[in-house]
C-alpha atoms as a PDB file:
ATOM      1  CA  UNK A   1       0.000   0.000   0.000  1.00  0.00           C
ATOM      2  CA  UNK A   2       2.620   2.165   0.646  1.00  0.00           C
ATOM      3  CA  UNK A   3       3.975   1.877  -2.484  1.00  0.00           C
ATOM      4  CA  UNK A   4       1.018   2.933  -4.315  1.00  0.00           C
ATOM      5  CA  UNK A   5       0.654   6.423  -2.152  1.00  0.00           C
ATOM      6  CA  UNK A   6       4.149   6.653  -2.634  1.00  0.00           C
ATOM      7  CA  UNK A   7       4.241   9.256  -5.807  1.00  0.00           C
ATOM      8  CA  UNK A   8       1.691  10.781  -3.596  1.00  0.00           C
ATOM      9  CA  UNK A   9       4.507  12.229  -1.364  1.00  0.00           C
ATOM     10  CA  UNK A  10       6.549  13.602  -3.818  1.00  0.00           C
ATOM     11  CA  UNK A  11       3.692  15.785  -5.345  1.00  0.00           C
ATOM     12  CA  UNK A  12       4.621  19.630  -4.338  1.00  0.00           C
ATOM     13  CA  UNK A  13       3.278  22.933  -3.728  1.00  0.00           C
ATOM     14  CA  UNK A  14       5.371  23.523  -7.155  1.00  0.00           C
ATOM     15  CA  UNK A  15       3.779  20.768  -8.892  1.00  0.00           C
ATOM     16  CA  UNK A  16       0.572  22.066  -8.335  1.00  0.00           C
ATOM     17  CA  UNK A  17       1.460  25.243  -9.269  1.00  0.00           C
ATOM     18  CA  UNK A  18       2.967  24.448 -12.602  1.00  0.00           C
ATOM     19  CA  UNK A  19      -1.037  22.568 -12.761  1.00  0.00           C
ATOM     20  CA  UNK A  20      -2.405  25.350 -12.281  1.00  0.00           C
ATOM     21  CA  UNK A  21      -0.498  27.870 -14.879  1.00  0.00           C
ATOM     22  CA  UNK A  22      -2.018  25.408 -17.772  1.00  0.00           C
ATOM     23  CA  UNK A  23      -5.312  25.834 -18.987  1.00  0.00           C
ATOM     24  CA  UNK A  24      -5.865  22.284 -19.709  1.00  0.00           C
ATOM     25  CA  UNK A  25      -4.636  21.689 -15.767  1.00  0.00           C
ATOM     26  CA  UNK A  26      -7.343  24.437 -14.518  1.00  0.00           C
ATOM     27  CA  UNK A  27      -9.872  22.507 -16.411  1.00  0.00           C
ATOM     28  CA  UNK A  28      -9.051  19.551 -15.125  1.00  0.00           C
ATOM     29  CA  UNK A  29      -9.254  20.467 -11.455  1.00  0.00           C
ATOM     30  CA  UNK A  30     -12.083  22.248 -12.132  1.00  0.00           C
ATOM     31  CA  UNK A  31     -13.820  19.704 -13.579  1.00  0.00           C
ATOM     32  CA  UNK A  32     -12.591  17.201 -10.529  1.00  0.00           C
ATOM     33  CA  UNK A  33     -14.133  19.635  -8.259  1.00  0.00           C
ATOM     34  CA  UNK A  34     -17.725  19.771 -10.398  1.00  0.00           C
ATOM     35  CA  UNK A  35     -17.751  16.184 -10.099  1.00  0.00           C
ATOM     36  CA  UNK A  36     -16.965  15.941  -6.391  1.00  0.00           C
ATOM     37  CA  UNK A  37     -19.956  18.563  -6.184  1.00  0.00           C
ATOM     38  CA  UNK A  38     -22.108  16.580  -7.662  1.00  0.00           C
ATOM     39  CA  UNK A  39     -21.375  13.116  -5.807  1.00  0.00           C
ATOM     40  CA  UNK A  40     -22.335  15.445  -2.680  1.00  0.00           C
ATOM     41  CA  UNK A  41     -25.398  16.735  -4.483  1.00  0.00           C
ATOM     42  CA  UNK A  42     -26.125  13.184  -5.460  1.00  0.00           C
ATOM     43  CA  UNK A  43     -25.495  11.738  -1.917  1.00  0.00           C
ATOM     44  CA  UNK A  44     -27.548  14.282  -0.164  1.00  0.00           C
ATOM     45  CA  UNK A  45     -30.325  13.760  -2.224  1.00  0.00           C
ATOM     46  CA  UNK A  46     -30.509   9.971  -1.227  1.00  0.00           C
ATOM     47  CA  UNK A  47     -30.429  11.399   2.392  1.00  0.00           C
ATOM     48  CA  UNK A  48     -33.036  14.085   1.538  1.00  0.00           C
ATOM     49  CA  UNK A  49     -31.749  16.313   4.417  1.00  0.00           C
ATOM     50  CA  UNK A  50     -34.928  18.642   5.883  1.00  0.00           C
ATOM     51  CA  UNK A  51     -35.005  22.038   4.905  1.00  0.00           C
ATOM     52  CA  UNK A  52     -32.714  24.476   6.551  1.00  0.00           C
ATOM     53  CA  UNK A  53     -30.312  21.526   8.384  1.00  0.00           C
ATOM     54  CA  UNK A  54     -26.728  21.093   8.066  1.00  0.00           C
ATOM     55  CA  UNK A  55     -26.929  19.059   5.062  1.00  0.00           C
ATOM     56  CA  UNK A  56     -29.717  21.100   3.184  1.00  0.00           C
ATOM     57  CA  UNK A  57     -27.052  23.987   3.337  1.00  0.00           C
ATOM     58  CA  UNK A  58     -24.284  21.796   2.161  1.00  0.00           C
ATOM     59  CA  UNK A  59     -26.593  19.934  -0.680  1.00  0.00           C
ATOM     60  CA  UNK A  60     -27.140  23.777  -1.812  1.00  0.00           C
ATOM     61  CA  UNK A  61     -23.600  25.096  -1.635  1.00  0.00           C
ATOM     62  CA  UNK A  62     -22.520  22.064  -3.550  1.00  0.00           C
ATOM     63  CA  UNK A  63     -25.017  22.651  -6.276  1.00  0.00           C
ATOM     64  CA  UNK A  64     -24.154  26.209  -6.459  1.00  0.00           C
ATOM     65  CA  UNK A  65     -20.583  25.361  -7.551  1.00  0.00           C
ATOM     66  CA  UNK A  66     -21.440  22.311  -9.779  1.00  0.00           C
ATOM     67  CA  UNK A  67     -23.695  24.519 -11.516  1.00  0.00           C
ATOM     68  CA  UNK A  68     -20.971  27.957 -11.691  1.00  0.00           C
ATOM     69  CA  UNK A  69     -17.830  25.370 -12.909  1.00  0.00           C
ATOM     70  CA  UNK A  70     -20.280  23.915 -15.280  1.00  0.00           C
ATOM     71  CA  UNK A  71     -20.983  27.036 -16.695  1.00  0.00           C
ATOM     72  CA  UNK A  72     -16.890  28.389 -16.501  1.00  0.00           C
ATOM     73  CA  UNK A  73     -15.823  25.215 -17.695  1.00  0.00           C
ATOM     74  CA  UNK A  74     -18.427  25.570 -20.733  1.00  0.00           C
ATOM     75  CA  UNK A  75     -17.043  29.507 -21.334  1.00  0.00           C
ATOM     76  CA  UNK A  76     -13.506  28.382 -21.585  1.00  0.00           C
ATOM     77  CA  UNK A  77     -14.581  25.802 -24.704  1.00  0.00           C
ATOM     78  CA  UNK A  78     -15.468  29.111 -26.957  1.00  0.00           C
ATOM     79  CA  UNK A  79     -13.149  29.055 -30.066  1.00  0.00           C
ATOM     80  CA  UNK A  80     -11.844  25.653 -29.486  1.00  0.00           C
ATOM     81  CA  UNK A  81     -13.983  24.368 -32.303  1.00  0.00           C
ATOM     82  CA  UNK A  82     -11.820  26.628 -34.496  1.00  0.00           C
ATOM     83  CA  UNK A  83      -8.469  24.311 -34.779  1.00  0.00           C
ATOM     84  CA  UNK A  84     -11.114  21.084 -35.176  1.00  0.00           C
ATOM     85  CA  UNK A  85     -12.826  23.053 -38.168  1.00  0.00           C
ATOM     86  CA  UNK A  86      -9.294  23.739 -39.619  1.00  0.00           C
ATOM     87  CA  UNK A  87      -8.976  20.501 -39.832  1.00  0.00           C
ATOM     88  CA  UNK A  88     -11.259  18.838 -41.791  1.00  0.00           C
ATOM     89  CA  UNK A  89      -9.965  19.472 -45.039  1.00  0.00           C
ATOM     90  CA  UNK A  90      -6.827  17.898 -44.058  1.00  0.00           C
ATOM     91  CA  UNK A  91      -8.917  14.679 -43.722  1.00  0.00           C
ATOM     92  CA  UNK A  92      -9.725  14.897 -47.600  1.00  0.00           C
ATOM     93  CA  UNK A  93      -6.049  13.524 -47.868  1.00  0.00           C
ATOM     94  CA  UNK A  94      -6.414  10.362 -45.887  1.00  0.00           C
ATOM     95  CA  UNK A  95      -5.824   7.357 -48.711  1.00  0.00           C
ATOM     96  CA  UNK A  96      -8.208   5.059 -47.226  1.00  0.00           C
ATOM     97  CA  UNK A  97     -12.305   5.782 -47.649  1.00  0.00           C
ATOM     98  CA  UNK A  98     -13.322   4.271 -44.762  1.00  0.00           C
ATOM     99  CA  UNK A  99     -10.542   5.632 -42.198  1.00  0.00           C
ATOM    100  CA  UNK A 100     -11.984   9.312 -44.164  1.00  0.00           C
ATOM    101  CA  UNK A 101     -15.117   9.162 -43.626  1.00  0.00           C
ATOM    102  CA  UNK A 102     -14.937   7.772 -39.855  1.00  0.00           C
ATOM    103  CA  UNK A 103     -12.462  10.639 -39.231  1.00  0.00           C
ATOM    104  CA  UNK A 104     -14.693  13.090 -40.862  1.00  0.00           C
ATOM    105  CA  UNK A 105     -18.094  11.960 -38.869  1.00  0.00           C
ATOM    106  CA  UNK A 106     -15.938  12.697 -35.892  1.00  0.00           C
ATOM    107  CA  UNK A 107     -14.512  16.073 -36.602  1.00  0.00           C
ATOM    108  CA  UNK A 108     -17.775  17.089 -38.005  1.00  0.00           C
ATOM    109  CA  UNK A 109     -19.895  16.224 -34.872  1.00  0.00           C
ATOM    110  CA  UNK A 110     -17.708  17.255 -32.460  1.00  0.00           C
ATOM    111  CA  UNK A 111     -17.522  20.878 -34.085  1.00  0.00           C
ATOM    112  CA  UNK A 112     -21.383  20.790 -34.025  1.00  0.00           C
ATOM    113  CA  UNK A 113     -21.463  19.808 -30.374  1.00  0.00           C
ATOM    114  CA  UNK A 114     -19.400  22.452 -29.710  1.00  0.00           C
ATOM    115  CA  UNK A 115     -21.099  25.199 -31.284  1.00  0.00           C
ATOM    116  CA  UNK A 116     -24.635  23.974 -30.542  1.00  0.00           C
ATOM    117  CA  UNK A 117     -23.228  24.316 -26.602  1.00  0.00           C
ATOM    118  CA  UNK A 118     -22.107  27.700 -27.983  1.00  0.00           C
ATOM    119  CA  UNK A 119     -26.298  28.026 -28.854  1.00  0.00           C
ATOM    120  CA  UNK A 120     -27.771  26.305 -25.921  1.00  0.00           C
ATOM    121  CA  UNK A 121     -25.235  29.238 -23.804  1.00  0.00           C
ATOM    122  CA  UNK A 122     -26.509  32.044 -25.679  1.00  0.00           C
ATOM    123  CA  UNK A 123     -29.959  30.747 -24.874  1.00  0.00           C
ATOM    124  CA  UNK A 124     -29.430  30.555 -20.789  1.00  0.00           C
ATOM    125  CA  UNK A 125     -28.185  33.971 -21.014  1.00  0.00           C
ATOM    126  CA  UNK A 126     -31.539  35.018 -22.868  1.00  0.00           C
ATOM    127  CA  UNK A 127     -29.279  36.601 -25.665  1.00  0.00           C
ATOM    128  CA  UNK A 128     -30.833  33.740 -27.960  1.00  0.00           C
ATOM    129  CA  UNK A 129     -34.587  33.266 -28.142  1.00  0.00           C
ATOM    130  CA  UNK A 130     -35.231  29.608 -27.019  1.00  0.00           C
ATOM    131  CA  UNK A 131     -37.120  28.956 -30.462  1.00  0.00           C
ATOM    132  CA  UNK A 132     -38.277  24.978 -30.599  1.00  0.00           C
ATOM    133  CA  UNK A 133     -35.545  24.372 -27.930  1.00  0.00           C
ATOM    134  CA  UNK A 134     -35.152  26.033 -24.223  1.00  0.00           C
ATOM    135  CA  UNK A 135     -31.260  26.299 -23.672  1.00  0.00           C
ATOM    136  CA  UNK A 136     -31.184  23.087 -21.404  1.00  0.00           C
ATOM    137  CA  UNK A 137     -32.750  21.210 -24.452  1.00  0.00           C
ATOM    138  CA  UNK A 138     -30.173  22.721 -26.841  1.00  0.00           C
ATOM    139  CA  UNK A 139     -27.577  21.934 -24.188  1.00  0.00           C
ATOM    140  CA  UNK A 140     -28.662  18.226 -24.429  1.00  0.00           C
ATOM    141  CA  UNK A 141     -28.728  18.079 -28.324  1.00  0.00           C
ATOM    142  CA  UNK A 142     -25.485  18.807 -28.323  1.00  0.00           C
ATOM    143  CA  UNK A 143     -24.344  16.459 -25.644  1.00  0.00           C
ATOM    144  CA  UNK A 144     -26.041  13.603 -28.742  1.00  0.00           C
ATOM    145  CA  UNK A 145     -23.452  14.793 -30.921  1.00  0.00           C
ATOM    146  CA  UNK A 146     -20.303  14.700 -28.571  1.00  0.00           C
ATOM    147  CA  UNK A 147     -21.293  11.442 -27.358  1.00  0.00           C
ATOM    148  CA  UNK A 148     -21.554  10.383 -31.142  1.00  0.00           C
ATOM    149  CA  UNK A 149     -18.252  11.747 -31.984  1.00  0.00           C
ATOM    150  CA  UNK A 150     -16.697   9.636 -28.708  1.00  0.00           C
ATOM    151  CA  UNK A 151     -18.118   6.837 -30.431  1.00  0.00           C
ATOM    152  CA  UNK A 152     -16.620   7.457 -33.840  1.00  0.00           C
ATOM    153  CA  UNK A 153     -13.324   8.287 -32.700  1.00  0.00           C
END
């Protein structure tokens, strides 16, 4: 056991530091933390605390920062369907039909889930109408398309 906590130890203020100067290392604690929120949120709701106790206040405050990194972490993803979009036509030189069109399905849908998130944003800020779709229904066709391009790739 000690063995396995052993690289553990040798993790630094430093290392964590150099973590945090990265983007991609900010998004990843972030989204650590969302997902700690939301096993507490998910916990508490199996205990279904009574209103105003200890727990109630903690089920809140944990939803209240699921919810804000959900919505940081989704602000940070503007523009990064740019490079994926810039891709695409380098696909159109892949020899093989088959590895082409697989690679395209995936590019393609995960630049759609990307800027239909952009969409389903734009309509929980009420800067979009919600149209056929409220932004939470947007949000979810999107989420279609990512997990289709996960399944591609």
């Amino acid at each position: 056991m000690a063995n396995l906590l052993e690289p553990l130890t040798e993790t630094t203020f430093a290392d964590f530091n150099v973590l945090c100067t990265k983007a991609e290392g900010r998004d990843k604690l972030a989204r650590l933390t969302q997902y700690v929120a939301r096993a507490i949120v998910g916990g508490l709701a199996v205990m279904a605390p009574t209103s105003g106790s200890l727990f109630a206040k903690l089920e809140g405050h944990a939803r209240t920062v699921m919810v804000q990194l959900a919505s940081a972490r989704r602000t940070h993803r503007w523009c990064k369907e740019f490079p994926v979009i810039q891709s695409i036509p380098q696909l159109f030189q892949l020899a093989d039909p088959i590895d082409r069109a697989f690679e395209l399905l995936q590019k393609i849908s995960l630049a759609t889930f990307m800027i239909t998130d952009h969409i389903g944003q734009l309509k929980q800020w009420k800067i979009l109408s919600g149209g056929k779709r409220s932004g939470t229904g947007t949000v979810q066709l999107g989420l279609k398309f990512f997990c289709f391009s996960n399944f591609i790739g």
